[in-house]
Protein backbone atom coordinates (compact mmCIF):
# COMPACT_ATOMS: atom_id res chain seq x y z
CA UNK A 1 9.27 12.01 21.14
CA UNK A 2 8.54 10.57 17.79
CA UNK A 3 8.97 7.07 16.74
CA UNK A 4 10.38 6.69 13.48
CA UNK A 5 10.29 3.87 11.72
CA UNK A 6 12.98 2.86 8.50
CA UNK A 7 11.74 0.04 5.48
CA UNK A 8 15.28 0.15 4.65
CA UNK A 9 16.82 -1.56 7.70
CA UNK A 10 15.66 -4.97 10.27
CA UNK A 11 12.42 -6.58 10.24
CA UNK A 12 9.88 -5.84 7.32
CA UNK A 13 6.46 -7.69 7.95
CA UNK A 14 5.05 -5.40 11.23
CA UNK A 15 6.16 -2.16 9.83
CA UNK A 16 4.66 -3.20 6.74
CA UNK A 17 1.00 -4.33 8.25
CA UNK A 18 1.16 -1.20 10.58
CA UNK A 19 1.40 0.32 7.25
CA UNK A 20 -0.98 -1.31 5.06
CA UNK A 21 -3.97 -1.87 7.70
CA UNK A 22 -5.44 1.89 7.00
CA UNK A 23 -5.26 1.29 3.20
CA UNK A 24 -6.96 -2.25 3.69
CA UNK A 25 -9.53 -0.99 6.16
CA UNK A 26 -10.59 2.04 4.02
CA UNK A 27 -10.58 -0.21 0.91
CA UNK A 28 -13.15 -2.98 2.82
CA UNK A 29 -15.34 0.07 4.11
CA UNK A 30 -15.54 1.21 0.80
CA UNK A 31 -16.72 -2.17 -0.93
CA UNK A 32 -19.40 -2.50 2.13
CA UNK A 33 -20.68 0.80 1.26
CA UNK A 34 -20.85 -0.74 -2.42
CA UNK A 35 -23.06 -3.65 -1.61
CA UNK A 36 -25.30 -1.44 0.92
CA UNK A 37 -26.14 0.65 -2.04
CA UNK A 38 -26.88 -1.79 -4.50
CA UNK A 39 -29.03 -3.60 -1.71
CA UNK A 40 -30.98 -0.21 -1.56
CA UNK A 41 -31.15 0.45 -5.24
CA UNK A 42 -32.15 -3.00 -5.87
CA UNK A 43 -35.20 -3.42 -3.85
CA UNK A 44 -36.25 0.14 -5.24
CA UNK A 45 -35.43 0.39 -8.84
CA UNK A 46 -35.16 -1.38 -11.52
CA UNK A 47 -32.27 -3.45 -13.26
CA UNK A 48 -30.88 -0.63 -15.41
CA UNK A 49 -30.05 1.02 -11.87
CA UNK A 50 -28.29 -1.59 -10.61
CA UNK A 51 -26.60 -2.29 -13.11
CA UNK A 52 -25.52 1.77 -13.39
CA UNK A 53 -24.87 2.16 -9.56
CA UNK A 54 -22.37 -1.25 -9.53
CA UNK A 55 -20.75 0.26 -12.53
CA UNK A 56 -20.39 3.24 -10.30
CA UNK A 57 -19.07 1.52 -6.87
């Protein structure tokens, strides 16, 4: 059986979080793989390649 669940009708706020987390959890994954990679670049290259990988992330 599948669960199916309606934004149109009753409560908003869990459906809605249940929905969102994924989007928020790829998004934070994404900005720690940013600052990893300007922690590598930086202690390796110079400032012109941190300043082209941030413009990148």
């Amino acid at each position: 059986m599948t669960k199916q669940t309606s934004f149109t009708q009753g409560k908003i706020l869990q459906p809605l979080i249940f929905f969102a987390f994924p989007v928020l959890l790829a998004l934070f994954l994404q900005a720690m793989y940013g600052a990893v990679d300007l922690l590598i670049v930086g202690k390796f290259a110079s400032s012109v390649d941190v300043s082209a990988v941030s413009t990148g992330s």
